[in-house]
C-alpha atoms as a PDB file:
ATOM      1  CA  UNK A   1      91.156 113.741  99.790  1.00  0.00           C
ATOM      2  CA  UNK A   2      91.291 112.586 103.141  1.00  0.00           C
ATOM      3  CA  UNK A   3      94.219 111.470 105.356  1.00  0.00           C
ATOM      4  CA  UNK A   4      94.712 110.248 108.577  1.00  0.00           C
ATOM      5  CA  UNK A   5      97.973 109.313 110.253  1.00  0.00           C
ATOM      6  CA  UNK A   6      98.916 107.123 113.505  1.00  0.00           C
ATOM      7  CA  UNK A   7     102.352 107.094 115.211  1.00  0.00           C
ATOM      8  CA  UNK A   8     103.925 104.227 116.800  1.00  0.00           C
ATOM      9  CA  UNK A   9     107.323 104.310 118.698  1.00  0.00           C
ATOM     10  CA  UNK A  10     109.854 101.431 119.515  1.00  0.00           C
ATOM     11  CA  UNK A  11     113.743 101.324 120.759  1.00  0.00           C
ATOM     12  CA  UNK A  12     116.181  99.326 118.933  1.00  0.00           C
ATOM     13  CA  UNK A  13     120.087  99.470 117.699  1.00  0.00           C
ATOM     14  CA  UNK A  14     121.699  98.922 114.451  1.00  0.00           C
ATOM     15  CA  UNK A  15     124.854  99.359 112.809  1.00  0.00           C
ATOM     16  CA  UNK A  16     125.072 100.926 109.721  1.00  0.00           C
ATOM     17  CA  UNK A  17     127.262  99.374 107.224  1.00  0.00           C
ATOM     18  CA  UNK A  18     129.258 100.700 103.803  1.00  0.00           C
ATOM     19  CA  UNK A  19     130.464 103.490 105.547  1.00  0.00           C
ATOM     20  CA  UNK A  20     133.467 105.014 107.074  1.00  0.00           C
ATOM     21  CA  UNK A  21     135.216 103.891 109.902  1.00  0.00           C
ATOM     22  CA  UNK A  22     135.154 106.804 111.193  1.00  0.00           C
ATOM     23  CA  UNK A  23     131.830 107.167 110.972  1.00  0.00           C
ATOM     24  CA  UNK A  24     129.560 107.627 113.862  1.00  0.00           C
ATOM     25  CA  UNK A  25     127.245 105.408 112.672  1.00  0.00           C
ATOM     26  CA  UNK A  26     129.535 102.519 111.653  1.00  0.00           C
ATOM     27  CA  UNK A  27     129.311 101.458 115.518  1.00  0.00           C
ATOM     28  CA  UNK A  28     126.746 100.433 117.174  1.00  0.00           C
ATOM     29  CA  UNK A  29     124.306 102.892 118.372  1.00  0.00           C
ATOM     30  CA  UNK A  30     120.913 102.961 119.317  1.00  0.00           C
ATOM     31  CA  UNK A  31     117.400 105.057 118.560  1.00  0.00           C
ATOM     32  CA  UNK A  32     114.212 105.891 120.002  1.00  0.00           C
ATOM     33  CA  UNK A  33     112.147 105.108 116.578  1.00  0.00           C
ATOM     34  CA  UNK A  34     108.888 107.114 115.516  1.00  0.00           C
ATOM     35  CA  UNK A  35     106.752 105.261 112.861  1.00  0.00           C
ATOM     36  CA  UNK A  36     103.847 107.306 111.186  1.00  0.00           C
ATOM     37  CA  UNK A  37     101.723 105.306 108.954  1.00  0.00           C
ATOM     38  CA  UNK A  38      99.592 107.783 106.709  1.00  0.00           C
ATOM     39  CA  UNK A  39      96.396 106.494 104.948  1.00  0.00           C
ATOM     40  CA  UNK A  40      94.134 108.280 102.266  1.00  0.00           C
ATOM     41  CA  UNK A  41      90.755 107.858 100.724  1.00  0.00           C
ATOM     42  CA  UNK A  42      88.852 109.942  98.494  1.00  0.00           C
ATOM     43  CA  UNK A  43      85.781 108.741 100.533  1.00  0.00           C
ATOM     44  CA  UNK A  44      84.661 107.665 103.945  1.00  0.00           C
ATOM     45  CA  UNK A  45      83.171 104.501 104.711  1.00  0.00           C
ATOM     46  CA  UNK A  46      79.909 104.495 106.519  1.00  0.00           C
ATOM     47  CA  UNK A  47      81.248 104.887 109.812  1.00  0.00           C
ATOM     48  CA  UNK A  48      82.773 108.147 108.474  1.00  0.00           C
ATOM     49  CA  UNK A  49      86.515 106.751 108.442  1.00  0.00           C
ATOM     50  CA  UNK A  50      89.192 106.764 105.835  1.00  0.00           C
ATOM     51  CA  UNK A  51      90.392 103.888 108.360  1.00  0.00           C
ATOM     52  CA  UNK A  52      89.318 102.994 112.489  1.00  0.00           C
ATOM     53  CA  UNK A  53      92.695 103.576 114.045  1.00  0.00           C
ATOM     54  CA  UNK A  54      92.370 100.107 116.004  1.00  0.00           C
ATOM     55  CA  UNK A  55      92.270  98.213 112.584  1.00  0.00           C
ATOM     56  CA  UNK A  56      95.945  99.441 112.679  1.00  0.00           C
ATOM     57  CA  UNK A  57      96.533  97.548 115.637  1.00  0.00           C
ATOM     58  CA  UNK A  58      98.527  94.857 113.839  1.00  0.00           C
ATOM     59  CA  UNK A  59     101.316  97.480 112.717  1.00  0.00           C
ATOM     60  CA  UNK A  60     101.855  98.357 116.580  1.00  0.00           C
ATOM     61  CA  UNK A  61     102.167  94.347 117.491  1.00  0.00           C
ATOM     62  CA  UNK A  62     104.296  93.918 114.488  1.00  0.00           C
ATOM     63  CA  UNK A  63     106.657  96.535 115.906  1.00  0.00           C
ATOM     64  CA  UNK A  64     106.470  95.438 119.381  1.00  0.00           C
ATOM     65  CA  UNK A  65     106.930  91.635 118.666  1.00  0.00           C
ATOM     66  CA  UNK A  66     109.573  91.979 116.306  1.00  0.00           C
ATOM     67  CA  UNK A  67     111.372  95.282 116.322  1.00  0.00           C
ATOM     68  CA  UNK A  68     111.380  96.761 120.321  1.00  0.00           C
ATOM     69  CA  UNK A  69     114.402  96.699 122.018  1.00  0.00           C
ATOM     70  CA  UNK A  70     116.102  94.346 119.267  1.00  0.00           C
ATOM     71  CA  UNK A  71     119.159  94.326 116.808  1.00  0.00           C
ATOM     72  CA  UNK A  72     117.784  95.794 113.488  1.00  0.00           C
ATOM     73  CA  UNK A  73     120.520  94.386 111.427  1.00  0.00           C
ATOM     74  CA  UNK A  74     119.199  90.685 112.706  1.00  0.00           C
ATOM     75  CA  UNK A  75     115.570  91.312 112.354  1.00  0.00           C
ATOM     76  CA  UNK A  76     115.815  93.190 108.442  1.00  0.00           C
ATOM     77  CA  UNK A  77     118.693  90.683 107.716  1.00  0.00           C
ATOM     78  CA  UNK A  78     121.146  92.990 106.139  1.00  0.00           C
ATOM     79  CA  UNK A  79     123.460  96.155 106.882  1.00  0.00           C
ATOM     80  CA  UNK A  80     121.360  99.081 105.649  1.00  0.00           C
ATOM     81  CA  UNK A  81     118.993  99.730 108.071  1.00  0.00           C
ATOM     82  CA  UNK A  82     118.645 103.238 107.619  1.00  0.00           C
ATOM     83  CA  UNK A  83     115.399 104.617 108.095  1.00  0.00           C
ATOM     84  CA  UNK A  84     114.676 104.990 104.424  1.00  0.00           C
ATOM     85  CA  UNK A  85     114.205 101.386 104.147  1.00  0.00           C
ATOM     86  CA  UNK A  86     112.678 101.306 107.352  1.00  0.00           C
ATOM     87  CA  UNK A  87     110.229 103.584 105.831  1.00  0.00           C
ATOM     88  CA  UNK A  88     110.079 101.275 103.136  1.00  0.00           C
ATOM     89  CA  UNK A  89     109.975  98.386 104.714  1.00  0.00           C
ATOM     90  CA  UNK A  90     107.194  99.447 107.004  1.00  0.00           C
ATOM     91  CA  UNK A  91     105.084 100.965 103.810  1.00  0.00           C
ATOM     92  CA  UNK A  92     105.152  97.585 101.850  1.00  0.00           C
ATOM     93  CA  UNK A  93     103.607  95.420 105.108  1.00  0.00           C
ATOM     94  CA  UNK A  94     101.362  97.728 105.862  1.00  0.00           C
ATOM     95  CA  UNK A  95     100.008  98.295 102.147  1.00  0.00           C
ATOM     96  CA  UNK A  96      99.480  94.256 101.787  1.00  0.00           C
ATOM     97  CA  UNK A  97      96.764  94.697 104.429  1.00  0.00           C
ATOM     98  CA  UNK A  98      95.251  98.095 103.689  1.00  0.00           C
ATOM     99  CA  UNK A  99      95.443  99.645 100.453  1.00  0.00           C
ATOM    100  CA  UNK A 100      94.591 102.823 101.765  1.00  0.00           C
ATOM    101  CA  UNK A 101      98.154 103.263 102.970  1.00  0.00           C
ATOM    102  CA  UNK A 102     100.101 106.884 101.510  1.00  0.00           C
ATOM    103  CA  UNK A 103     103.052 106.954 103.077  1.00  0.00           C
ATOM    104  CA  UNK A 104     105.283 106.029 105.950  1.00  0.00           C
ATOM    105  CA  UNK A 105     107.838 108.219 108.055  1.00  0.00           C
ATOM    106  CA  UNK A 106     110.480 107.355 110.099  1.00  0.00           C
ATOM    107  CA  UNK A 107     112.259 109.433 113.086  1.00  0.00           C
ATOM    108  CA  UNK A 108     115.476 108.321 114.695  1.00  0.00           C
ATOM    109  CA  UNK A 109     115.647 111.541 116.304  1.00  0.00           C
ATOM    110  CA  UNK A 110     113.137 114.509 116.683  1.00  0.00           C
ATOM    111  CA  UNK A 111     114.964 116.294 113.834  1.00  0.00           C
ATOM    112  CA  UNK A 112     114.834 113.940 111.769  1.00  0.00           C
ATOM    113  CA  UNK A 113     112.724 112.307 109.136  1.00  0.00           C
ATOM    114  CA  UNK A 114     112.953 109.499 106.420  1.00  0.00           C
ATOM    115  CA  UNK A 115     109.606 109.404 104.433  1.00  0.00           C
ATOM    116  CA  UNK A 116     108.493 106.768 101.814  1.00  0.00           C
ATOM    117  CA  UNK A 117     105.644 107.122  99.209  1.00  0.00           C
ATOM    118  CA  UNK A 118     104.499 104.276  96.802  1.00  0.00           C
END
């Protein structure tokens, strides 16, 4: 099997509802975001890729259009932006456009990691 992976950062806040008050996370706070889109094949196509890395190039305007330096909680529409359904979120757009897609990770900090796997 063959994989290949990309990364694509972005800076954005969020609030993270249902928890409590006390909570850290229950105020608004900010992140510098790390998005790694993995993609597998069993085969390469003729140019000997799983994928070309600047097909991907609609993921990175996606996340520069609509999630740099905004609210998350606007743009996703709800309260649980955590970066499991980021992950998730992230996995189901890119998988409409290339069915290669594995899995999709998630960093609010460098310690940190939320993955998702169809």
């Amino acid at each position: 099997m063959f994989r290949i992976t990309k990364q694509f950062a972005f800076s954005a806040s969020h609030v993270l509802g249902g928890l409590e008050a006390d909570h850290p996370c229950a105020r608004l706070h900010g992140h510098n975001y790390i998005v790694e889109i993995e993609l597998q094949s069993s085969s390469l196509d003729h140019r000997g890729f799983v994928r070309d890395y600047r097909e991907l190039g609609p993921l990175k305007r996606l996340i520069d259009d609509e999630f740099d330096h905004r609210h998350l909680n606007d743009v996703l529409g709800h309260d649980h932006v955590t970066a499991e359904n980021l992950a998730k979120f992230f996995c189901d757009w890119a998988r409409d456009r290339w069915p290669e897609v594995s899995a999709v990770r998630v960093s609010e900090t460098p310690k940190t990691w939320a993955e998702y796997r169809p």
